[in-house]
PDB file of N, CA and C in Angstrom:
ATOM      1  N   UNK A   1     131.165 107.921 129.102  1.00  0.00           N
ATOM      2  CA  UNK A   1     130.814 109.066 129.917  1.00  0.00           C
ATOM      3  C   UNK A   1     131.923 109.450 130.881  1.00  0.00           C
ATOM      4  N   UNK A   2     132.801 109.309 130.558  1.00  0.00           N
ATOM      5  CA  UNK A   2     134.118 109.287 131.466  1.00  0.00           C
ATOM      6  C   UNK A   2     134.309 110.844 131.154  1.00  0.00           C
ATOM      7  N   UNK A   3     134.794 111.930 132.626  1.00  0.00           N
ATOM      8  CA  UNK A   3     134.456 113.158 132.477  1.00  0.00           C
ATOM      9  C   UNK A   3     135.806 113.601 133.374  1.00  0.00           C
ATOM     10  N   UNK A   4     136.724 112.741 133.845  1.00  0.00           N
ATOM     11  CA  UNK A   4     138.175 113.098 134.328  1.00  0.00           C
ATOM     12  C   UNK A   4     138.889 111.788 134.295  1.00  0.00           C
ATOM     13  N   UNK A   5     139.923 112.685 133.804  1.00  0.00           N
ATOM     14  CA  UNK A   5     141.244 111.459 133.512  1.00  0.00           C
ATOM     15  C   UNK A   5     142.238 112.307 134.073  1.00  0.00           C
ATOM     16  N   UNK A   6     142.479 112.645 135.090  1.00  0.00           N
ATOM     17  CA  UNK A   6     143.556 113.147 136.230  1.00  0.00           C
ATOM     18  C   UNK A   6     144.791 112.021 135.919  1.00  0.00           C
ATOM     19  N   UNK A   7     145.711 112.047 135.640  1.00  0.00           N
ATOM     20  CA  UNK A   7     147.149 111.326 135.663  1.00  0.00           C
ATOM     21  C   UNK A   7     146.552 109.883 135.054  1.00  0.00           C
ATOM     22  N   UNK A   8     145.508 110.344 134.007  1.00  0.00           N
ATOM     23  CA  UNK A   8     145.376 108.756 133.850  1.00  0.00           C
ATOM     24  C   UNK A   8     146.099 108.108 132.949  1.00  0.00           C
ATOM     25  N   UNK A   9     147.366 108.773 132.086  1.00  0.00           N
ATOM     26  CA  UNK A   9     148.271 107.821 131.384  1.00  0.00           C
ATOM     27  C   UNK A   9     149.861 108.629 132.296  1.00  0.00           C
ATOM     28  N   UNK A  10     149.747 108.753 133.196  1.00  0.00           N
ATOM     29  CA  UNK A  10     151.202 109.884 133.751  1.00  0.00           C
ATOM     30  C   UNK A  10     151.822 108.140 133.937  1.00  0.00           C
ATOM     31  N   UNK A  11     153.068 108.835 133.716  1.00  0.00           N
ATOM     32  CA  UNK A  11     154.245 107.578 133.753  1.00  0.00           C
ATOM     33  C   UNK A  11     154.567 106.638 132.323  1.00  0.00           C
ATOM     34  N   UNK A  12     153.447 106.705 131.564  1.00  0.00           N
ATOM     35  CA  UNK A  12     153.766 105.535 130.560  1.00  0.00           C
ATOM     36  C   UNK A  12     154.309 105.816 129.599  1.00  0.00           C
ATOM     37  N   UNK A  13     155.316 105.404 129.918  1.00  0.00           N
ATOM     38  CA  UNK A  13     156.920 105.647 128.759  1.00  0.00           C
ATOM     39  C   UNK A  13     156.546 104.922 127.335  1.00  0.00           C
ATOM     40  N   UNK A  14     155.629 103.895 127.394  1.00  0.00           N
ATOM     41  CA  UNK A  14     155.266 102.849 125.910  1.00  0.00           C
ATOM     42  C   UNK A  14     154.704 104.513 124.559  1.00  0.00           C
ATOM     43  N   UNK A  15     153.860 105.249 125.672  1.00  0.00           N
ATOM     44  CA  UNK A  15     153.019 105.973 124.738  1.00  0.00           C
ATOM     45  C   UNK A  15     153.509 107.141 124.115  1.00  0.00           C
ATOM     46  N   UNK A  16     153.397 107.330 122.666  1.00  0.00           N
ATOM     47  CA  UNK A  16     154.478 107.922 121.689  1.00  0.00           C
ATOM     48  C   UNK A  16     153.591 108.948 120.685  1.00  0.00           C
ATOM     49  N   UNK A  17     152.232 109.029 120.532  1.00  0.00           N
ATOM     50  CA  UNK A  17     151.218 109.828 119.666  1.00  0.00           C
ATOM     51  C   UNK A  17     150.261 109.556 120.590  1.00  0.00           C
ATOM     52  N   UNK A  18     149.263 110.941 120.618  1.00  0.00           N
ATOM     53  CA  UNK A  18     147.735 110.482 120.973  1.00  0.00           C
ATOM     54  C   UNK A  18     147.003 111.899 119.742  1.00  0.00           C
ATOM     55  N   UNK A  19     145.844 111.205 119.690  1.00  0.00           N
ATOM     56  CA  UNK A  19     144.481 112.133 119.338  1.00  0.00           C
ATOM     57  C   UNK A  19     143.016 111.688 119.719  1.00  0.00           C
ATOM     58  N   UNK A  20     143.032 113.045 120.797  1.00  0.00           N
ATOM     59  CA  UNK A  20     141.394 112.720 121.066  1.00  0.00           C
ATOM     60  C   UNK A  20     140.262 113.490 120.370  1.00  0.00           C
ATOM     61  N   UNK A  21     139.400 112.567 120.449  1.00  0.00           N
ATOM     62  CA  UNK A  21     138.607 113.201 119.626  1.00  0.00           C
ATOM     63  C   UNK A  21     137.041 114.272 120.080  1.00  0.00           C
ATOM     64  N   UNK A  22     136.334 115.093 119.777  1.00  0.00           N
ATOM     65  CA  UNK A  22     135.680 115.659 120.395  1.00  0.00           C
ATOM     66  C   UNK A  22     135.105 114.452 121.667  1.00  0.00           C
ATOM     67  N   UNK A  23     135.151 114.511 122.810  1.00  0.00           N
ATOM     68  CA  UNK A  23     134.156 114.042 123.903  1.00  0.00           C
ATOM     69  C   UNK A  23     133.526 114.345 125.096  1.00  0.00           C
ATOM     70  N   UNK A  24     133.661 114.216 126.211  1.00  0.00           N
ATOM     71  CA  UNK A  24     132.795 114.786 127.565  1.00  0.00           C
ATOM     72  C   UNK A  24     133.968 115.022 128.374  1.00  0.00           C
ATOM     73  N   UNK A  25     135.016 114.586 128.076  1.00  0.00           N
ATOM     74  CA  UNK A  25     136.719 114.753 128.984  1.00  0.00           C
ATOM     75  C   UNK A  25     136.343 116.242 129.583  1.00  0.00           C
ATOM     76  N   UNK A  26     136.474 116.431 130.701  1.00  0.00           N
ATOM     77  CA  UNK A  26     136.257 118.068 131.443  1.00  0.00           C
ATOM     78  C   UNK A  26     137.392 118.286 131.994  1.00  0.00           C
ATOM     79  N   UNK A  27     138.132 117.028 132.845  1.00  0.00           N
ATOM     80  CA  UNK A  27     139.197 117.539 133.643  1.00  0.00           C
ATOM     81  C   UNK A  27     140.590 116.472 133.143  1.00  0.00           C
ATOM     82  N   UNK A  28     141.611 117.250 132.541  1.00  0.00           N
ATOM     83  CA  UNK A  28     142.802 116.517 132.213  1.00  0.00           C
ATOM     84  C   UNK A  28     143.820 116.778 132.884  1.00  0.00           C
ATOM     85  N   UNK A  29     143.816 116.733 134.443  1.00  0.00           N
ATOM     86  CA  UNK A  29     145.141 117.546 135.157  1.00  0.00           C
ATOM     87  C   UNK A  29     146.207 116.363 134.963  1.00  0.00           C
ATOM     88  N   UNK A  30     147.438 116.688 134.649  1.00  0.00           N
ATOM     89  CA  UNK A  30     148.498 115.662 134.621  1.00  0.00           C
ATOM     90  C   UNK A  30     148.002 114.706 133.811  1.00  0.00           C
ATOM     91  N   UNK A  31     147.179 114.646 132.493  1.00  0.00           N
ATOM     92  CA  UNK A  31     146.873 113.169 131.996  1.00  0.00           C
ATOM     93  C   UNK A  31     147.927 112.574 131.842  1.00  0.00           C
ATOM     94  N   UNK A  32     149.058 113.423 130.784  1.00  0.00           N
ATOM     95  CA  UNK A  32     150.066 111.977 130.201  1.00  0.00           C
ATOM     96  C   UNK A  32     151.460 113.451 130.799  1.00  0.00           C
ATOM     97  N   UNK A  33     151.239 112.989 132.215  1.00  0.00           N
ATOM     98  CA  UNK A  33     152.369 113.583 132.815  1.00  0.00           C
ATOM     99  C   UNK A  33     153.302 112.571 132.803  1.00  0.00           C
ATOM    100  N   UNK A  34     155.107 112.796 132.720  1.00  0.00           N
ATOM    101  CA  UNK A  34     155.510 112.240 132.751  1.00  0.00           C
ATOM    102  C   UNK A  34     155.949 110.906 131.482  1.00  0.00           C
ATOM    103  N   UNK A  35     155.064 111.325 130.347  1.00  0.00           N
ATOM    104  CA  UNK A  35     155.441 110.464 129.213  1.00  0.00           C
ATOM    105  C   UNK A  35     156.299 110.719 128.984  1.00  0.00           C
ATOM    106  N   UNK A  36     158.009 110.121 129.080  1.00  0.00           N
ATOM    107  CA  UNK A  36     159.123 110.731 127.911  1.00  0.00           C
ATOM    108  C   UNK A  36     158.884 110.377 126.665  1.00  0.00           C
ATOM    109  N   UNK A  37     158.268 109.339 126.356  1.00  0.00           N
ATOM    110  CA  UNK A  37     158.071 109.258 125.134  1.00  0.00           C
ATOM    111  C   UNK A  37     157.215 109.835 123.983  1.00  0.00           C
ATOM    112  N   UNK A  38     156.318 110.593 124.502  1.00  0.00           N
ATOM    113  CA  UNK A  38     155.082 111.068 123.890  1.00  0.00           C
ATOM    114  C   UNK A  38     155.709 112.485 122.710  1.00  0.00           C
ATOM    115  N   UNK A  39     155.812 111.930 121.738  1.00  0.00           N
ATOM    116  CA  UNK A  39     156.223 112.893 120.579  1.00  0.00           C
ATOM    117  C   UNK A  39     155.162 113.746 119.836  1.00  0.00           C
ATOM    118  N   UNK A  40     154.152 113.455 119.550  1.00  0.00           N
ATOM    119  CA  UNK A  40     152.981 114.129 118.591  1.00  0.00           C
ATOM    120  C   UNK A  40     151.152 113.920 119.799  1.00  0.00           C
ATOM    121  N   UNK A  41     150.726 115.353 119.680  1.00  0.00           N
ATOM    122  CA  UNK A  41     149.314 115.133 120.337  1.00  0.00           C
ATOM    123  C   UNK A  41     148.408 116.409 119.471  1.00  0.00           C
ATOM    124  N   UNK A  42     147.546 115.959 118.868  1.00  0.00           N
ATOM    125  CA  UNK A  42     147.115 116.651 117.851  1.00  0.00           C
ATOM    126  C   UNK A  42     146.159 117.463 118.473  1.00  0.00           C
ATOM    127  N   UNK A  43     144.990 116.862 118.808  1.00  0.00           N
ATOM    128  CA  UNK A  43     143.534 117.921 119.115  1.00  0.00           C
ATOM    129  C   UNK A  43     143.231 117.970 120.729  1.00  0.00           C
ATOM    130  N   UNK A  44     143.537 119.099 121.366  1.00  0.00           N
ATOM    131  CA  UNK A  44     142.898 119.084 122.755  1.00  0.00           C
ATOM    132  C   UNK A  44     141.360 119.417 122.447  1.00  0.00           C
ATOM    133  N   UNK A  45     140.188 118.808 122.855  1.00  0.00           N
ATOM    134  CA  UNK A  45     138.814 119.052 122.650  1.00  0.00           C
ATOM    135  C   UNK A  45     138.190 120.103 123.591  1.00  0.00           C
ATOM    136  N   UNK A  46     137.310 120.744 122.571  1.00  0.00           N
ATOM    137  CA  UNK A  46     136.237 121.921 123.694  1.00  0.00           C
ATOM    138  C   UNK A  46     135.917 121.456 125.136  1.00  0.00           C
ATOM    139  N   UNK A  47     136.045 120.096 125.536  1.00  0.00           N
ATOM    140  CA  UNK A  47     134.930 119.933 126.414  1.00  0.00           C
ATOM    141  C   UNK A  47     136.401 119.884 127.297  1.00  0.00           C
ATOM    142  N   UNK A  48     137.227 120.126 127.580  1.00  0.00           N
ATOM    143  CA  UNK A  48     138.169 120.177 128.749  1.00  0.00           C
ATOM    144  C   UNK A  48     138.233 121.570 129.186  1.00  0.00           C
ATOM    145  N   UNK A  49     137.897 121.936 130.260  1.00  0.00           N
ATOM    146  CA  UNK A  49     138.105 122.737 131.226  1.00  0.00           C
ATOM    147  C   UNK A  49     139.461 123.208 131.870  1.00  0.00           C
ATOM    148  N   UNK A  50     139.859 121.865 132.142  1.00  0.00           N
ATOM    149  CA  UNK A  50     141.112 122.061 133.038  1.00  0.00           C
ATOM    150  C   UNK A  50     142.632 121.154 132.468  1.00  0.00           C
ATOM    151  N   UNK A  51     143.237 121.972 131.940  1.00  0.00           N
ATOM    152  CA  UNK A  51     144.705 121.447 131.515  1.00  0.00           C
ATOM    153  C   UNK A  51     145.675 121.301 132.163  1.00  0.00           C
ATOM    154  N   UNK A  52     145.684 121.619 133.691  1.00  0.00           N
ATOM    155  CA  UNK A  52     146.778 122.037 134.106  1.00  0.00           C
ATOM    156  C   UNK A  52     147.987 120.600 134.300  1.00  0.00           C
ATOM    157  N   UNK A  53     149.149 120.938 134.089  1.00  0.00           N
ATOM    158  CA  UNK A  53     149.546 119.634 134.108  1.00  0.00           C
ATOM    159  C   UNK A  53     150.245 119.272 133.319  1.00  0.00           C
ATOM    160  N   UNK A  54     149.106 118.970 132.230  1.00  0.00           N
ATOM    161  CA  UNK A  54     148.416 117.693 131.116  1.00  0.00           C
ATOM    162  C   UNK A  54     149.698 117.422 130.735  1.00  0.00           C
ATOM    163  N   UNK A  55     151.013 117.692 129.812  1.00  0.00           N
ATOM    164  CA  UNK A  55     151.748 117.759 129.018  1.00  0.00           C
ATOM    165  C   UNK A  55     153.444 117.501 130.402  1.00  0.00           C
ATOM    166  N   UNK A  56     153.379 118.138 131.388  1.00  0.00           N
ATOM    167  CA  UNK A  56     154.521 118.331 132.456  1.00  0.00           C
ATOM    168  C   UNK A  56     154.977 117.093 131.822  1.00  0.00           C
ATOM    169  N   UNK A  57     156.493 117.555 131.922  1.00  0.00           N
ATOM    170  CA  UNK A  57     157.493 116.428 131.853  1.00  0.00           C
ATOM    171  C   UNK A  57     157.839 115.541 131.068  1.00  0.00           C
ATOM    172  N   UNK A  58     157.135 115.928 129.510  1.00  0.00           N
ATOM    173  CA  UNK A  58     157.086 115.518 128.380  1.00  0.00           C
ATOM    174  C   UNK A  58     158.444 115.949 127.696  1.00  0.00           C
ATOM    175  N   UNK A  59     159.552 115.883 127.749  1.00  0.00           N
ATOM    176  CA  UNK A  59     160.456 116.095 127.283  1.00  0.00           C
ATOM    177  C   UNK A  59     160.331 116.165 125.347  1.00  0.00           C
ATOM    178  N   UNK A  60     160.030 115.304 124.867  1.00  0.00           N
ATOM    179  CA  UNK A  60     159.918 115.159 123.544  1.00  0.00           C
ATOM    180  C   UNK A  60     158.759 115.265 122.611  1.00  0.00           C
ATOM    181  N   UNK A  61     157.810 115.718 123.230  1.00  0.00           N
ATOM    182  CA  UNK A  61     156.699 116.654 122.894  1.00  0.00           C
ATOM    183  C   UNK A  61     156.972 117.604 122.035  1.00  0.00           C
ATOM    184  N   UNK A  62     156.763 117.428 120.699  1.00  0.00           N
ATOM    185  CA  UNK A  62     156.831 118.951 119.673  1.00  0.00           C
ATOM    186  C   UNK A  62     155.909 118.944 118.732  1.00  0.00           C
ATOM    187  N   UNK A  63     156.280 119.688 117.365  1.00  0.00           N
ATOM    188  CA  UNK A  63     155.097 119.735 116.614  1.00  0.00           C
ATOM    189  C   UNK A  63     154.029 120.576 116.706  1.00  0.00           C
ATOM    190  N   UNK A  64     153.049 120.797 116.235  1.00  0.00           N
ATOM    191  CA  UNK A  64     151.854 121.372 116.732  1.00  0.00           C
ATOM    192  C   UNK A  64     150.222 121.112 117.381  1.00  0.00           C
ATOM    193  N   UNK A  65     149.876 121.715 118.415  1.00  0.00           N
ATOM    194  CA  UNK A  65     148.883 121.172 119.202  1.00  0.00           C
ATOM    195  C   UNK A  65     147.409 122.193 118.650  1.00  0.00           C
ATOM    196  N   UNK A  66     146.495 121.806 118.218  1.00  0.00           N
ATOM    197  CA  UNK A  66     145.497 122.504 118.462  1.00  0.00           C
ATOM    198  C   UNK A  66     144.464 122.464 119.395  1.00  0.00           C
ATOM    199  N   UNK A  67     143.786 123.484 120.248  1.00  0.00           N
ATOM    200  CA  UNK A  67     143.417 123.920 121.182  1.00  0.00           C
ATOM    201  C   UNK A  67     141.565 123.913 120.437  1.00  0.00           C
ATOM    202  N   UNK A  68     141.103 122.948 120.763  1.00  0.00           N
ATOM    203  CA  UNK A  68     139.420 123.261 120.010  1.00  0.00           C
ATOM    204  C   UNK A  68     139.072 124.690 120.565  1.00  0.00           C
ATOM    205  N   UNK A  69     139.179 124.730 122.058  1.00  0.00           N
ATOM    206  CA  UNK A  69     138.924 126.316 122.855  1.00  0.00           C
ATOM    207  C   UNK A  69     139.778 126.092 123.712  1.00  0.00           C
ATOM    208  N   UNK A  70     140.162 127.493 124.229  1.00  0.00           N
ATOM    209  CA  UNK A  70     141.088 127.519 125.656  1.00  0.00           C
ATOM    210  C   UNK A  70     140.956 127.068 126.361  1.00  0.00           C
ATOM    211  N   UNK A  71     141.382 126.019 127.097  1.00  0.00           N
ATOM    212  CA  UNK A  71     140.415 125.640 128.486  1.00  0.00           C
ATOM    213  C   UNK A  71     140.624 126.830 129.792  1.00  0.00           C
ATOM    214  N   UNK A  72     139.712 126.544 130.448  1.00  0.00           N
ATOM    215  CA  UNK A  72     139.457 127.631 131.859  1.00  0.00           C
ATOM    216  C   UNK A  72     141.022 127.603 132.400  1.00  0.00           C
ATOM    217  N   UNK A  73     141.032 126.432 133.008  1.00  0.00           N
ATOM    218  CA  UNK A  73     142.672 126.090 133.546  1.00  0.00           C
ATOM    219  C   UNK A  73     143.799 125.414 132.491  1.00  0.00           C
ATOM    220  N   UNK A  74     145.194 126.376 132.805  1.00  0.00           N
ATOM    221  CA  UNK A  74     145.866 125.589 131.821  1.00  0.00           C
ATOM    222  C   UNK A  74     147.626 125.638 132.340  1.00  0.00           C
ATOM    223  N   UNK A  75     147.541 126.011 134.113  1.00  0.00           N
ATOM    224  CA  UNK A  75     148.862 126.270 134.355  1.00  0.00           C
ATOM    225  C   UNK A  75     149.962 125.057 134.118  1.00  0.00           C
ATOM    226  N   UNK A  76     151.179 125.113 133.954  1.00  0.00           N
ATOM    227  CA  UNK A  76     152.047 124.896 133.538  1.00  0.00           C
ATOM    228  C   UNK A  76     151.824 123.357 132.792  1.00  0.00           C
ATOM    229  N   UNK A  77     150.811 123.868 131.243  1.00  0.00           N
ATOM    230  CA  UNK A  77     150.660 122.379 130.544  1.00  0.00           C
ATOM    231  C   UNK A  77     151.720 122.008 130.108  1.00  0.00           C
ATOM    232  N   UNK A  78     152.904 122.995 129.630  1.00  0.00           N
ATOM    233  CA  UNK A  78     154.222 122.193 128.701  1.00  0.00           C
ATOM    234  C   UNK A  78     155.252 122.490 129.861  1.00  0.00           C
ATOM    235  N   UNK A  79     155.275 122.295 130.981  1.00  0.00           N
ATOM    236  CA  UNK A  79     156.324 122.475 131.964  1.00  0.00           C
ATOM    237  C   UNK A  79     157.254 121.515 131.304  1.00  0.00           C
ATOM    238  N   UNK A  80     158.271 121.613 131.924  1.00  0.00           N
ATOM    239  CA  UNK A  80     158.972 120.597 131.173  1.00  0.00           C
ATOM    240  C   UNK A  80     159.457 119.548 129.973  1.00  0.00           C
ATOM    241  N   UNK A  81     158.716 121.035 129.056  1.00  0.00           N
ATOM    242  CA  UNK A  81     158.800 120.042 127.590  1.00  0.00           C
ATOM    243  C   UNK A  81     159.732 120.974 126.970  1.00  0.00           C
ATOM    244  N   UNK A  82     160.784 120.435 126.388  1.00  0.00           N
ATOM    245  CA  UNK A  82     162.289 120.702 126.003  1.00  0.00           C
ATOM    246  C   UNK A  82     162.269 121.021 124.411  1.00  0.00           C
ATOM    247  N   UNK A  83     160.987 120.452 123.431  1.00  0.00           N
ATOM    248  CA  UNK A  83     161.410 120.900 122.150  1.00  0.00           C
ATOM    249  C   UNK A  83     160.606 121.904 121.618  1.00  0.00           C
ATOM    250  N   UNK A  84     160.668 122.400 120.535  1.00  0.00           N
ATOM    251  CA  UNK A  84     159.396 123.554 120.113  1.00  0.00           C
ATOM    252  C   UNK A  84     158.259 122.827 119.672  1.00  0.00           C
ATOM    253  N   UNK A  85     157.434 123.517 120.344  1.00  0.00           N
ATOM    254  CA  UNK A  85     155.762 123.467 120.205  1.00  0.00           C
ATOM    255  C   UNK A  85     154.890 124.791 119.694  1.00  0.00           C
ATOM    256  N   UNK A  86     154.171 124.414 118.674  1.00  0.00           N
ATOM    257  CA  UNK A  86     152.953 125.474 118.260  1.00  0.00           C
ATOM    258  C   UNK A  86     152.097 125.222 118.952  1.00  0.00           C
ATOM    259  N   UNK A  87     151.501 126.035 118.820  1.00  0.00           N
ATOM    260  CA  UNK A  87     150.052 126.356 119.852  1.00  0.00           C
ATOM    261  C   UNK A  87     148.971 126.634 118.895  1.00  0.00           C
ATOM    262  N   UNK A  88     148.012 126.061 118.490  1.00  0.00           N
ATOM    263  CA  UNK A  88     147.197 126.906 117.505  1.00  0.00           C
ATOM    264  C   UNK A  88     145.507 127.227 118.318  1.00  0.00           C
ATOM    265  N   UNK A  89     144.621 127.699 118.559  1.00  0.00           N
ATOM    266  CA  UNK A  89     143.762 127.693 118.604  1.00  0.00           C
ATOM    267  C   UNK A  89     142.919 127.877 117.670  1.00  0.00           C
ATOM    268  N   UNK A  90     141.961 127.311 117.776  1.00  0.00           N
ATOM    269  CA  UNK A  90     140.415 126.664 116.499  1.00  0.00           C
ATOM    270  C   UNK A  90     139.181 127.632 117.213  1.00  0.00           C
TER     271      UNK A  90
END
C-alpha cells in the first residue's frame, strides 16, 4: 500500500533498469533522481499523479518510456537526461 516514493531510489548509482508494474504509487517526485546509471525504464503506471523530478539527472536514460496516462504533475521529469528518449503514451 505504499502510495509515495519521493527520492526513494535518488542517488543509487548500483541501479541500471527498472519496471513498475500497475500499483497504488501516486506520488514519484525525484524517485530515481540522480541515478547515473539508470539506462532503460519501461512503464510509468496510471496511478501516479505526480512526476515531477522522477528521471532529473539521469544522464544515461534512453530508449523508450511508456506513460500508462499523463500524470497531473510532470515538471522537469528528464531534466538532465543527455540521451534520446521516446515518450509514448498508452
Amino acid at each position: 500500500n505504499l502510495t509515495d516514493t519521493d527520492y526513494m531510489f535518488a542517488n543509487c548509482e548500483n541501479i541500471m533498469s527498472v519496471s513498475l508494474s500497475e500499483n497504488v504509487i501516486t506520488n514519484a517526485i525525484g524517485m530515481f533522481y540522480n541515478c547515473k546509471n539508470l539506462t532503460n525504464f519501461y512503464v510509468i503506471p496510471k496511478s501516479i499523479k505526480n512526476a515531477n523530478n522522477m528521471f532529473e539527472n539521469c544522464p544515461n536514460l534512453s530508449g523508450c518510456i511508456v506513460f500508462s496516462s499523463q500524470p497531473e504533475k510532470y515538471t522537469d521529469i528528464f531534466k538532465g537526461t543527455s540521451k534520446e528518449i521516446i515518450v509514448l503514451m498508452k
